[in-house]
N, C-alpha and C. Protein backbone atom coordinates (compact mmCIF):
# COMPACT_ATOMS: atom_id res chain seq x y z
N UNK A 1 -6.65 -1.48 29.10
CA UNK A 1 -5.98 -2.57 28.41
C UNK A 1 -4.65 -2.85 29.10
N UNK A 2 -4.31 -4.38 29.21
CA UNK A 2 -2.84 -4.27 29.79
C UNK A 2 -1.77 -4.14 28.92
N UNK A 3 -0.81 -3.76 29.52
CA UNK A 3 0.53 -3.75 28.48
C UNK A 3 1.01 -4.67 28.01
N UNK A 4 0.96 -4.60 26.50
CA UNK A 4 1.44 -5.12 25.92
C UNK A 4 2.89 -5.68 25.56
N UNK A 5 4.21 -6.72 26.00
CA UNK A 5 5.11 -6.78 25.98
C UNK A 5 5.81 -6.83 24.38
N UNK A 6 6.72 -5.76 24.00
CA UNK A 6 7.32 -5.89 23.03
C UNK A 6 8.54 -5.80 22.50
N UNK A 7 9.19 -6.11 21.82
CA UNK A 7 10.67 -6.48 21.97
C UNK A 7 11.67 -5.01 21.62
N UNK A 8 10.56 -4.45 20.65
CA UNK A 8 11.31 -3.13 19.75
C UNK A 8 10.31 -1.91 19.02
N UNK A 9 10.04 -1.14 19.71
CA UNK A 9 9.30 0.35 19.25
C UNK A 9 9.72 0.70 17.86
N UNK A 10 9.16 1.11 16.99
CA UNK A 10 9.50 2.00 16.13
C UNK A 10 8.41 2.99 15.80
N UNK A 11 9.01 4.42 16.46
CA UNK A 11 8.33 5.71 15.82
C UNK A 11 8.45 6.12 14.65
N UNK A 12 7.52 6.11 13.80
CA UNK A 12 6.54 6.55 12.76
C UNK A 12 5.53 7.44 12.76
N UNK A 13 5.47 8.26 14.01
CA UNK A 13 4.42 9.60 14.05
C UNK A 13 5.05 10.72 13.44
N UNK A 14 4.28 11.39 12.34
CA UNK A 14 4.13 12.21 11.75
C UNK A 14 4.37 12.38 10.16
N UNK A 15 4.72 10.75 9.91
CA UNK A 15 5.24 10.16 8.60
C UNK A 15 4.35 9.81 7.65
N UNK A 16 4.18 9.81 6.49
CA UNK A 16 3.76 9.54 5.11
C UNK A 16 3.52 8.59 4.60
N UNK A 17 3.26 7.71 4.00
CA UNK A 17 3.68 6.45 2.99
C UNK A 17 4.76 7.15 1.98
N UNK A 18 5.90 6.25 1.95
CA UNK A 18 6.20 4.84 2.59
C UNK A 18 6.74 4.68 3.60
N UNK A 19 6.79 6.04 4.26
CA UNK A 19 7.78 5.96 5.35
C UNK A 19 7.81 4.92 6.75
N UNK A 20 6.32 4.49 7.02
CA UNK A 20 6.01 4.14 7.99
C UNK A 20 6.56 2.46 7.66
N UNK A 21 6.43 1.73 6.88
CA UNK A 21 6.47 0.91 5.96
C UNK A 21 8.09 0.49 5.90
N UNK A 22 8.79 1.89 5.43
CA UNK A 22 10.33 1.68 5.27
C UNK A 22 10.91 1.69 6.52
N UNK A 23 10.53 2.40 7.83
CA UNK A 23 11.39 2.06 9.25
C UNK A 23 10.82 0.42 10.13
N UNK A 24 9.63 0.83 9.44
CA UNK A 24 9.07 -0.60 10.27
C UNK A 24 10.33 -1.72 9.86
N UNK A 25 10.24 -1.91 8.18
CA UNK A 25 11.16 -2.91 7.34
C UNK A 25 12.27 -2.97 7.91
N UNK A 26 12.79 -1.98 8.14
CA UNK A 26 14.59 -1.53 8.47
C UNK A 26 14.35 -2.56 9.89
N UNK A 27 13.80 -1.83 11.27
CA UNK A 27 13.65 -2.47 12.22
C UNK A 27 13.36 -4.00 11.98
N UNK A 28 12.47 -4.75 11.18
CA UNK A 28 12.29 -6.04 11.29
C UNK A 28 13.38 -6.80 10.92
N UNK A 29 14.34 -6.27 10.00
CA UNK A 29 15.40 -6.63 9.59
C UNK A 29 15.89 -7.66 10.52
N UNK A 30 16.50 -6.24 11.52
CA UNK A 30 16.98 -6.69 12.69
C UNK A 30 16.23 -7.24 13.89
N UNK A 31 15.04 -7.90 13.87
CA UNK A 31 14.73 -8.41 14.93
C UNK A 31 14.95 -9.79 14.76
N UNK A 32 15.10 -10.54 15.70
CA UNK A 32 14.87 -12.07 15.88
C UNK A 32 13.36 -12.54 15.66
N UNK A 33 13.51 -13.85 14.47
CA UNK A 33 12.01 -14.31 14.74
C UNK A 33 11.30 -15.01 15.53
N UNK A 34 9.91 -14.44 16.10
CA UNK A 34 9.59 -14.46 16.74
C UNK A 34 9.31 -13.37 17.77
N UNK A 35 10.53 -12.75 17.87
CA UNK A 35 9.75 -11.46 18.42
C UNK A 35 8.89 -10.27 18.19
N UNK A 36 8.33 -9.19 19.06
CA UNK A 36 7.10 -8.59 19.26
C UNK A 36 7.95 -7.40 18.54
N UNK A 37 6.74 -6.08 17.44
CA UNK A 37 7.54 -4.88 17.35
C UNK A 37 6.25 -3.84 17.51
N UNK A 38 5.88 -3.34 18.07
CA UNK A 38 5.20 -1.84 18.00
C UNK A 38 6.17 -0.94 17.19
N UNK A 39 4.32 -0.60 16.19
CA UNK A 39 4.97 0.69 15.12
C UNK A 39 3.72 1.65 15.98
N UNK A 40 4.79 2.81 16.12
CA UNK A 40 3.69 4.10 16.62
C UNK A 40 3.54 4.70 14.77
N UNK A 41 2.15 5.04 15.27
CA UNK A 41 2.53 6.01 13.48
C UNK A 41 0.61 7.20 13.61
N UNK A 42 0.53 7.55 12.81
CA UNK A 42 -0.38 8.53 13.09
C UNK A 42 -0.88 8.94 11.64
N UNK A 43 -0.33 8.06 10.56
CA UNK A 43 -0.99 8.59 8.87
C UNK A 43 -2.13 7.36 8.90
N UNK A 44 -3.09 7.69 8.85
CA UNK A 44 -4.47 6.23 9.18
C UNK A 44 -4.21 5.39 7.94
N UNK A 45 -3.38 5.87 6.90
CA UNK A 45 -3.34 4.72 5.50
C UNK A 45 -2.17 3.57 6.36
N UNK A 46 -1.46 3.77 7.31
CA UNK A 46 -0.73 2.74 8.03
C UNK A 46 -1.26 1.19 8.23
N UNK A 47 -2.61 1.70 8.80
CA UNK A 47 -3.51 1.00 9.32
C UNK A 47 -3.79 -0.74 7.92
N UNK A 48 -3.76 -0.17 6.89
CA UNK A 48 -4.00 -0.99 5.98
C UNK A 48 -2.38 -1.47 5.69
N UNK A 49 -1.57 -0.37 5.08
CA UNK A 49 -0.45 -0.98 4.40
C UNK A 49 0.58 -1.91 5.50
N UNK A 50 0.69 -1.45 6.82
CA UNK A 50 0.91 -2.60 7.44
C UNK A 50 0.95 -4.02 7.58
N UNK A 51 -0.29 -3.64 7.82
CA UNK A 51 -1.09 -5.13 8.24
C UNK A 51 -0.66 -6.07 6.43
N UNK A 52 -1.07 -5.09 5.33
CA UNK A 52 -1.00 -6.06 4.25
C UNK A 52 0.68 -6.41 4.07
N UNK A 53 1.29 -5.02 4.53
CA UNK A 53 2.93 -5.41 4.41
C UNK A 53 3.53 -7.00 5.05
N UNK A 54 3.07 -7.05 6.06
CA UNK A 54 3.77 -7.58 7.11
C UNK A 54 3.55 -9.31 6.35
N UNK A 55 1.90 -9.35 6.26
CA UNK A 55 1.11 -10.56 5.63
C UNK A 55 1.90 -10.74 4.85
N UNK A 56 1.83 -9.93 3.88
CA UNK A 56 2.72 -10.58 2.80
C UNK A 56 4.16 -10.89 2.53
N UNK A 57 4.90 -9.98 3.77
CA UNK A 57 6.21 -10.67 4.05
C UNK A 57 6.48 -11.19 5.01
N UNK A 58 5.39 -12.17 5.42
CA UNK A 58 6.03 -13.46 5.98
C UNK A 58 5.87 -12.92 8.04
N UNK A 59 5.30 -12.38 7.85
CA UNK A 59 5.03 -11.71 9.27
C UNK A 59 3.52 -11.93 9.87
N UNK A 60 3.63 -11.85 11.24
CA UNK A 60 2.36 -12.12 12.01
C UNK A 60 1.57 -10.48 12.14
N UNK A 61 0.81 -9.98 11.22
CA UNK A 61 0.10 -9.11 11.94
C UNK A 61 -0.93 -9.04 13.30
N UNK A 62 -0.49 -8.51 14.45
CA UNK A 62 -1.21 -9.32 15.47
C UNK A 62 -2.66 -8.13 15.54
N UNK A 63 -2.48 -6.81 15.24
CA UNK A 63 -3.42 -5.91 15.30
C UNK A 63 -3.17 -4.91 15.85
N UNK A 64 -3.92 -3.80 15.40
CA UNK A 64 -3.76 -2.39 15.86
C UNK A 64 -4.77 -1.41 16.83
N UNK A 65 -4.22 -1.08 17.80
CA UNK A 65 -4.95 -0.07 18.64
C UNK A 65 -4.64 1.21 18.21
N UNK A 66 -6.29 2.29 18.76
CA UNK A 66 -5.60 3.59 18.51
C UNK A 66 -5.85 4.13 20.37
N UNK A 67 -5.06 5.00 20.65
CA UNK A 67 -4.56 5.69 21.63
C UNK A 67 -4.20 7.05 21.50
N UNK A 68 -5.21 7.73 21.66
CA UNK A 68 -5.14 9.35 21.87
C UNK A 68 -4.26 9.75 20.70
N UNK A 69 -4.86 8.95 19.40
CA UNK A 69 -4.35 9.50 17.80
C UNK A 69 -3.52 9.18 17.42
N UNK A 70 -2.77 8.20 18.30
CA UNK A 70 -1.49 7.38 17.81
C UNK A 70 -1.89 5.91 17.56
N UNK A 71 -1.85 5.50 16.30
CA UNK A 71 -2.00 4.18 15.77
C UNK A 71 -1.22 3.13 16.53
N UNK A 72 -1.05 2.00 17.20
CA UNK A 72 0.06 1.50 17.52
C UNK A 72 -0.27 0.31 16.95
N UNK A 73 0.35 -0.33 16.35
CA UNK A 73 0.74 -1.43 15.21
C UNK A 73 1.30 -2.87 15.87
N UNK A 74 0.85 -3.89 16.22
CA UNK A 74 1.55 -5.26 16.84
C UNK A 74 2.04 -5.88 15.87
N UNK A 75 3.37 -6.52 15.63
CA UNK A 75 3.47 -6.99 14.60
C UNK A 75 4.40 -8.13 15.58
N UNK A 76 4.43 -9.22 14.97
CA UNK A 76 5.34 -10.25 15.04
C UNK A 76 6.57 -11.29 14.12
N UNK A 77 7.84 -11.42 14.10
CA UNK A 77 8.48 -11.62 13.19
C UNK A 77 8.56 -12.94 13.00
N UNK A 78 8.10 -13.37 11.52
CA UNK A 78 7.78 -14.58 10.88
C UNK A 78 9.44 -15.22 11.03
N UNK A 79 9.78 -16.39 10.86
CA UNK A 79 10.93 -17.32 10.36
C UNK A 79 10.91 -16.77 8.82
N UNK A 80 12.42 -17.07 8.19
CA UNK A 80 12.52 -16.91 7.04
C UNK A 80 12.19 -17.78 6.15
N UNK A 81 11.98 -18.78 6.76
CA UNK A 81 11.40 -19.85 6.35
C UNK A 81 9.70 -19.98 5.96
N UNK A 82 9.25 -19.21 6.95
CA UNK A 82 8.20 -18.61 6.59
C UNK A 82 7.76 -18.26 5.38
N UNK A 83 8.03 -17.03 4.97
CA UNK A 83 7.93 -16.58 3.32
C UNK A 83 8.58 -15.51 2.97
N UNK A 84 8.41 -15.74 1.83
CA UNK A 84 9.76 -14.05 1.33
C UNK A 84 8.60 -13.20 1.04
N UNK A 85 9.28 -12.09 0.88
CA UNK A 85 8.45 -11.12 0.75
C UNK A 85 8.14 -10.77 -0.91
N UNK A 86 7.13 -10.96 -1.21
CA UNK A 86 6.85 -10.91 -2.63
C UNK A 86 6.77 -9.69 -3.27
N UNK A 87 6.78 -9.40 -4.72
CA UNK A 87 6.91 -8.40 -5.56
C UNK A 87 5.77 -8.60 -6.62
N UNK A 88 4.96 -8.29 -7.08
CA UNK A 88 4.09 -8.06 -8.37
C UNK A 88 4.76 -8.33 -9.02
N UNK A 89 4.55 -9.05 -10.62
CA UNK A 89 5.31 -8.90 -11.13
C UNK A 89 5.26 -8.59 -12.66
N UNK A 90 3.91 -7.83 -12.42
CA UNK A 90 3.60 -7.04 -13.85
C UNK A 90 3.88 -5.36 -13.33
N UNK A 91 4.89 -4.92 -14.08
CA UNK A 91 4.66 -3.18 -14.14
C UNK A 91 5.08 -2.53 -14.69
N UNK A 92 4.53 -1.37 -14.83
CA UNK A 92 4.53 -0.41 -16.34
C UNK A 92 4.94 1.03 -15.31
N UNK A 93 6.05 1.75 -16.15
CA UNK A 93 6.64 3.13 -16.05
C UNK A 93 5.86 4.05 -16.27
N UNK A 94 5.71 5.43 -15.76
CA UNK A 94 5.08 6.36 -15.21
C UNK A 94 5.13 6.66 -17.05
N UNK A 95 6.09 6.99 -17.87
CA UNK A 95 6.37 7.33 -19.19
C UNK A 95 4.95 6.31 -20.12
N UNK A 96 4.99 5.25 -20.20
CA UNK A 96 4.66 4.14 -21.12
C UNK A 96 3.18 4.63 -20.30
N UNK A 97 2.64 4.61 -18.79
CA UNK A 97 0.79 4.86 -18.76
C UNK A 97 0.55 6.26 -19.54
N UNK A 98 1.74 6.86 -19.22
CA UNK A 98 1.27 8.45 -20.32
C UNK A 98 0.83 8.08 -21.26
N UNK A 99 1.75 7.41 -21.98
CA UNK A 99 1.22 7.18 -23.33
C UNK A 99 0.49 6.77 -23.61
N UNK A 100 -0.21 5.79 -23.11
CA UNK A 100 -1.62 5.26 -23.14
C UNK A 100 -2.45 6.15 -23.17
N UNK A 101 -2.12 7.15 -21.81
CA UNK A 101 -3.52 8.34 -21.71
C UNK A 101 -3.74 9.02 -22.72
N UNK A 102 -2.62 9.56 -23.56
CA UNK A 102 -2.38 10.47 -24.42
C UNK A 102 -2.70 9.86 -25.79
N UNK A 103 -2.87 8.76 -25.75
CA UNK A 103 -3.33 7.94 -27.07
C UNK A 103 -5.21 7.63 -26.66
N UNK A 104 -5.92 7.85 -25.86
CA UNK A 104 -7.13 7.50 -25.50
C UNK A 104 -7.21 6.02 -25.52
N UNK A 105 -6.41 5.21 -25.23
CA UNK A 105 -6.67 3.80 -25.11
C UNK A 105 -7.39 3.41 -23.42
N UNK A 106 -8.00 2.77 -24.04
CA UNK A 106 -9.11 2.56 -22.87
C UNK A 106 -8.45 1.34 -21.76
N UNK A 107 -8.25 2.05 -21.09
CA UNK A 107 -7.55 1.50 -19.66
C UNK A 107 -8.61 2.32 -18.37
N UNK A 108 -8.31 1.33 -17.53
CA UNK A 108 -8.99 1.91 -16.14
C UNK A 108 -7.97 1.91 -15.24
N UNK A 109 -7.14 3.42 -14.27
CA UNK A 109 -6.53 3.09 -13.50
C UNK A 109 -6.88 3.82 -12.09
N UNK A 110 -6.68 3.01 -11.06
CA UNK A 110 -7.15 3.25 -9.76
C UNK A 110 -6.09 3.50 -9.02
N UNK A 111 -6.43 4.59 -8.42
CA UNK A 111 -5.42 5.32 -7.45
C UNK A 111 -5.86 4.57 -6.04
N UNK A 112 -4.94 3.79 -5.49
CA UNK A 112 -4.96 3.38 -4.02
C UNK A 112 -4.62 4.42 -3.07
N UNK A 113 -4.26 5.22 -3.38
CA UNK A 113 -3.77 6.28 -1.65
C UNK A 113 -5.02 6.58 -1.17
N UNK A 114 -4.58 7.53 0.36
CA UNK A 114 -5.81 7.93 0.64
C UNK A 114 -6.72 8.92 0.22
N UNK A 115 -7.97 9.09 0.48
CA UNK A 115 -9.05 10.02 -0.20
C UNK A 115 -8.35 11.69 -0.26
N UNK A 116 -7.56 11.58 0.89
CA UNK A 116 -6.95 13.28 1.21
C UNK A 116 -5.70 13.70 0.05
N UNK A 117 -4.82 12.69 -0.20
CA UNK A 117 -4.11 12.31 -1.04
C UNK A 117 -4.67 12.39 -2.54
N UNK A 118 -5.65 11.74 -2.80
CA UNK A 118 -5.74 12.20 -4.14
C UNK A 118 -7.07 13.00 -4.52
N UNK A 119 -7.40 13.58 -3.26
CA UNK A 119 -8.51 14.86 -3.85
C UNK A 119 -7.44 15.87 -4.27
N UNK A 120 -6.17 16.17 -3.88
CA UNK A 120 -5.26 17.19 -3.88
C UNK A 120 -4.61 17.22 -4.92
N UNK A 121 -4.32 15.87 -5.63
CA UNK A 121 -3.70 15.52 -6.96
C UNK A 121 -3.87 14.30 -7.44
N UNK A 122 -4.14 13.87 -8.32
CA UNK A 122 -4.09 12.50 -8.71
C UNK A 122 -4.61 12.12 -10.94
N UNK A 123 -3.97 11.16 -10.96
CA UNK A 123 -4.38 10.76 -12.77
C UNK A 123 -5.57 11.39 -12.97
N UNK A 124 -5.81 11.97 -14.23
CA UNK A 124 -6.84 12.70 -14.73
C UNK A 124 -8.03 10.93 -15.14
N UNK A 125 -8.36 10.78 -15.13
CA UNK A 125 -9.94 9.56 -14.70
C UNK A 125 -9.14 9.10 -13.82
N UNK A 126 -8.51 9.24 -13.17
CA UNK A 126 -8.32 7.86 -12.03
C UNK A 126 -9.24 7.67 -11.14
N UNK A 127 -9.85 6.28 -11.10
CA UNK A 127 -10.78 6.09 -9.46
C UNK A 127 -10.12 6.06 -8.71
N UNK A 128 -10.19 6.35 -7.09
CA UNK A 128 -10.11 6.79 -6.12
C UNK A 128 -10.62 5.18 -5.59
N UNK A 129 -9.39 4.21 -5.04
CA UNK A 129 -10.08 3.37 -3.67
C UNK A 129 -8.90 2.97 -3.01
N UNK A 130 -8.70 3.89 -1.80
CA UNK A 130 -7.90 3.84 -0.71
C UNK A 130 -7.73 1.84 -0.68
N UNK A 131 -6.27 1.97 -0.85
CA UNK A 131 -5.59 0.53 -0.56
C UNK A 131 -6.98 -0.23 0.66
N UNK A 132 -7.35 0.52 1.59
CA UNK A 132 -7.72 0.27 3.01
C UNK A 132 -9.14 -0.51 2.38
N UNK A 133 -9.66 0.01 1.69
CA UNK A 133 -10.96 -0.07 1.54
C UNK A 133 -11.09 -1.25 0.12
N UNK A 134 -10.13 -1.12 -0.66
CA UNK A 134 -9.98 -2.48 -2.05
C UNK A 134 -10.66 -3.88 -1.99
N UNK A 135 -10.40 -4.53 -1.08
CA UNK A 135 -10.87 -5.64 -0.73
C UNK A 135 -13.02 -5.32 -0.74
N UNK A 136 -13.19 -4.33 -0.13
CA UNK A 136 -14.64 -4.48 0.28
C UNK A 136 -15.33 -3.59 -1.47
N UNK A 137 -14.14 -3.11 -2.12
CA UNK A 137 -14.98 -2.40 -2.97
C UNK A 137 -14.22 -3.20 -4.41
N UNK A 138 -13.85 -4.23 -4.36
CA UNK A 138 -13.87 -5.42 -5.87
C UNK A 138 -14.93 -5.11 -7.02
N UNK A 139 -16.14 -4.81 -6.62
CA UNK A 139 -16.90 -4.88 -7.30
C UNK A 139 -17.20 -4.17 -7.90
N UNK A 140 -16.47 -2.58 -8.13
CA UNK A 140 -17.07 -1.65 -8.47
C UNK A 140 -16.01 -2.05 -10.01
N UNK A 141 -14.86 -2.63 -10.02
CA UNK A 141 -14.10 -3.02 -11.31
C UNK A 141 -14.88 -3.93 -12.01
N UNK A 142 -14.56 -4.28 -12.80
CA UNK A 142 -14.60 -5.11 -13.84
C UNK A 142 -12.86 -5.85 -14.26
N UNK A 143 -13.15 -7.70 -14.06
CA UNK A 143 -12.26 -8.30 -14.11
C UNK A 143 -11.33 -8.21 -15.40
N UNK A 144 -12.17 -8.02 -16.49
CA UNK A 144 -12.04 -8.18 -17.77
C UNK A 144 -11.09 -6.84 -18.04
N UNK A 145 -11.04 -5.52 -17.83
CA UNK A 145 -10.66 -4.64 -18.01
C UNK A 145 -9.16 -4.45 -17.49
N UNK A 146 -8.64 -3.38 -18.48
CA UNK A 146 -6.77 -3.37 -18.14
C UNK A 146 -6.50 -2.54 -17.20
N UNK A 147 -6.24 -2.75 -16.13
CA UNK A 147 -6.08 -2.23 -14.78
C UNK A 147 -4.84 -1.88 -14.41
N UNK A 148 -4.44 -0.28 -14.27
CA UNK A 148 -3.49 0.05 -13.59
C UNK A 148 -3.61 0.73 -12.08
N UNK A 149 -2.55 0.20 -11.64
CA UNK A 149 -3.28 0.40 -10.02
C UNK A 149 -1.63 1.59 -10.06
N UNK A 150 -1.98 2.87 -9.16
CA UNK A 150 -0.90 3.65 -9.19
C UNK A 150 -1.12 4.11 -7.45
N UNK A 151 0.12 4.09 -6.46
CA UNK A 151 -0.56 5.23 -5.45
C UNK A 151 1.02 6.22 -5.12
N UNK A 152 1.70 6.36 -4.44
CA UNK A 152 2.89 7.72 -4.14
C UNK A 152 3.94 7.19 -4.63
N UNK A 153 4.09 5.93 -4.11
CA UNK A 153 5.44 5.14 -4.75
C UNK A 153 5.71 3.87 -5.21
N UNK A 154 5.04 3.28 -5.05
CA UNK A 154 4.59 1.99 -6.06
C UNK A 154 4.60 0.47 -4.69
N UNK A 155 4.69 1.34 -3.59
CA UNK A 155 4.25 0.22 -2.07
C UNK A 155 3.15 -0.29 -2.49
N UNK A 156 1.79 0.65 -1.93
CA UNK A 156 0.74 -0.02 -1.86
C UNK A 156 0.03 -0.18 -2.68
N UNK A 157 0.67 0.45 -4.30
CA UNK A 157 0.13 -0.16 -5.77
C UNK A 157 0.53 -2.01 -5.50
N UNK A 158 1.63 -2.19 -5.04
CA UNK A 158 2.17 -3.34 -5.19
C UNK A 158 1.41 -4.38 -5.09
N UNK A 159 0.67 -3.82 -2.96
CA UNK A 159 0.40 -4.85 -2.74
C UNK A 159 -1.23 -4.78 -3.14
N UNK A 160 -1.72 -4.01 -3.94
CA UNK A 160 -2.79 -4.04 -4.40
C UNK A 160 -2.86 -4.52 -5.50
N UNK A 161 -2.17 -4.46 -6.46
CA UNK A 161 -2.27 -5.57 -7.45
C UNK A 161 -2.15 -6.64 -7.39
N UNK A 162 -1.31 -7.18 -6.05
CA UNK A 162 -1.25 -8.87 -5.51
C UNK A 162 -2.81 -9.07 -5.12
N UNK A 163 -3.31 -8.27 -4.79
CA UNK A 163 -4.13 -8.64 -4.20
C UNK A 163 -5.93 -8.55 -5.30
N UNK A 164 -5.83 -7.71 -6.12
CA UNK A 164 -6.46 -7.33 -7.23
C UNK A 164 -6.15 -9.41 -7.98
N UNK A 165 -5.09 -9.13 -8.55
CA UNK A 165 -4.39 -11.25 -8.71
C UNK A 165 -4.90 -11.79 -8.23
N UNK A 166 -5.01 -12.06 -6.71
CA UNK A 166 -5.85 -12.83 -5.93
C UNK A 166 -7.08 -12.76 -6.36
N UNK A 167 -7.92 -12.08 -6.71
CA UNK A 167 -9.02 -11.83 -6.59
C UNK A 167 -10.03 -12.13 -8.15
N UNK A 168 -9.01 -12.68 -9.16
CA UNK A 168 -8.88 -12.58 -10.73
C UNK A 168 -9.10 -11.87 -11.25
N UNK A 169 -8.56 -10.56 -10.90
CA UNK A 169 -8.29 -9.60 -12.37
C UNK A 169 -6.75 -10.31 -12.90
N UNK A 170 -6.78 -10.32 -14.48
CA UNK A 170 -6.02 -10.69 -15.24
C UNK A 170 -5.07 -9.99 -15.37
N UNK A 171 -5.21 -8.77 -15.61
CA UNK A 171 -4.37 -7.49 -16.46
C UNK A 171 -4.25 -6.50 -15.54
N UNK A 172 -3.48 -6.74 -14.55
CA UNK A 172 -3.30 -5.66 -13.73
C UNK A 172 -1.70 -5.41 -13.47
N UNK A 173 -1.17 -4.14 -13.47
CA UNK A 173 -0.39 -3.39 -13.41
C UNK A 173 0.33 -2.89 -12.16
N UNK A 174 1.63 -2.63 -11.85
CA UNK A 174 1.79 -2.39 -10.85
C UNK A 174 2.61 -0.57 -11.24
N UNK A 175 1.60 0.49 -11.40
CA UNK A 175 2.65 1.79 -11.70
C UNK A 175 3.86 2.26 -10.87
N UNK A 176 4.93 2.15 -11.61
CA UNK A 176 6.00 3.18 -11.24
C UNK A 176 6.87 3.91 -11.65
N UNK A 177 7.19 4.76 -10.67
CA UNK A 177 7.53 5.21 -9.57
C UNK A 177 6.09 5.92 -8.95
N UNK A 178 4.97 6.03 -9.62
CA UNK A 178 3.82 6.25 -8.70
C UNK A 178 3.98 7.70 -8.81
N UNK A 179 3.17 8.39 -8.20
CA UNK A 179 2.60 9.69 -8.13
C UNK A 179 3.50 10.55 -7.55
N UNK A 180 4.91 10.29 -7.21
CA UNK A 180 5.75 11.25 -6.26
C UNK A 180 6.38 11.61 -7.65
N UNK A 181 6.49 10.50 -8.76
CA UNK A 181 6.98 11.14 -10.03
C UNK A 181 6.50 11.81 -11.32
N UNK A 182 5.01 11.74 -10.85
CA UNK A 182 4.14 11.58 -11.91
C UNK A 182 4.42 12.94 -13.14
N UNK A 183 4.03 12.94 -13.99
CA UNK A 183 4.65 14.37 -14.94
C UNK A 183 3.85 14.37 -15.99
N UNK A 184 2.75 13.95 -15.91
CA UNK A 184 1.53 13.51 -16.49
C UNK A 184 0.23 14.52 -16.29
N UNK A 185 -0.77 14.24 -17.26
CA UNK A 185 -1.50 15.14 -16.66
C UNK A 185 -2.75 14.52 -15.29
N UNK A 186 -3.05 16.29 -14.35
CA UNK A 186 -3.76 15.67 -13.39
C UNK A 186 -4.42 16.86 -12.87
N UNK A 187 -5.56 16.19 -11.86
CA UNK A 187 -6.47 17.03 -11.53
C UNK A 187 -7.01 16.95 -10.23
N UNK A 188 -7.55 17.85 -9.58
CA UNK A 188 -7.76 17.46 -8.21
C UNK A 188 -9.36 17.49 -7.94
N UNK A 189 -9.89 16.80 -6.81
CA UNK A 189 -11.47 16.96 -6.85
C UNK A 189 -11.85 17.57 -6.00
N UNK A 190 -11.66 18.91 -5.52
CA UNK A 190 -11.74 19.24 -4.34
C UNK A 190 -13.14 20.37 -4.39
């Protein structure tokens, strides 16, 4: 492949959600629009929250190669004129879904992180569908039903409930602070 010309690197190998997400942001800050940014990063949930990050704030996702286990991320910087970067704007506190659970009210909530992520811990019923994979697996929900979408910190709940919206579910939720706070009960499937 030839080299790719880009204006500004940002390393992200060996990082987490949101981390990859929060240096990318920092860096785009400061770029001029229009120009090129490679994100190196190496957590494969990148691969999705990127690409949906960028989309939805107003950025060119151009696409991602992998290279001997390093993700590298093309991104391009939208005009501000372009679009702002949007927020969900339904969401419910880590305290208030307890209570729901703890009352048996019939809610369905779906854990977006990845599969490795919440075999290890995650909401006691929560389904399991990696942010990455949401779009191809719509169907396994039901529109009609009260949907809380939860994943580490309330990133890629975010942009999964925008995107859950898009898609017409009505009643969907954006949890936070997400699972880095969770104090609730939980279980792992391992």
């Amino acid at each position: 492949m030839d080299e790719i010309k880009v204006n500004v690197v940002v390393d992200a190998k060996g990082l987490a959600c949101p981390m990859p997400i929060v240096k990318t942001k920092k860096a785009m800050n400061d770029l001029e629009p229009g120009k090129v940014m490679l994100v190196e990063a190496t957590d494969k949930g990148s691969v999705a929250d990127i690409k949906a990050w960028s989309e939805n704030g107003g950025h060119e996702y151009i696409g991602t190669v992998e290279e001997d286990g390093i993700l590298k991320h093309y991104l391009r910087k939208g005009n501000s004129e372009e679009k702002e970067e949007k927020k969900f704007d339904r969401t419910i506190d880590n305290d208030a879904i307890k209570a729901k659970i703890e009352a048996s009210e019939n809610i369905t909530i779906v854990d977006v992180r990845e599969q490795a992520e919440y075999a290890f811990n995650h909401i006691t019923g929560a389904i399991s569908i990696p942010f990455g994979e949401l779009e191809e697996r719509l169907s396994e929900l039901n529109k009609d039903d009260e949907i809380y979408v939860v994943c580490r910190t309330g990133n890629r709940s975010d942009l999964a409930a925008q995107k859950l919206a898009e898609n017409g579910f009505a009643n969907v939720s954006n949890v936070l602070p997400g699972m880095a706070k969770w104090e609730g009960p939980t279980e792992k499937s391992l």
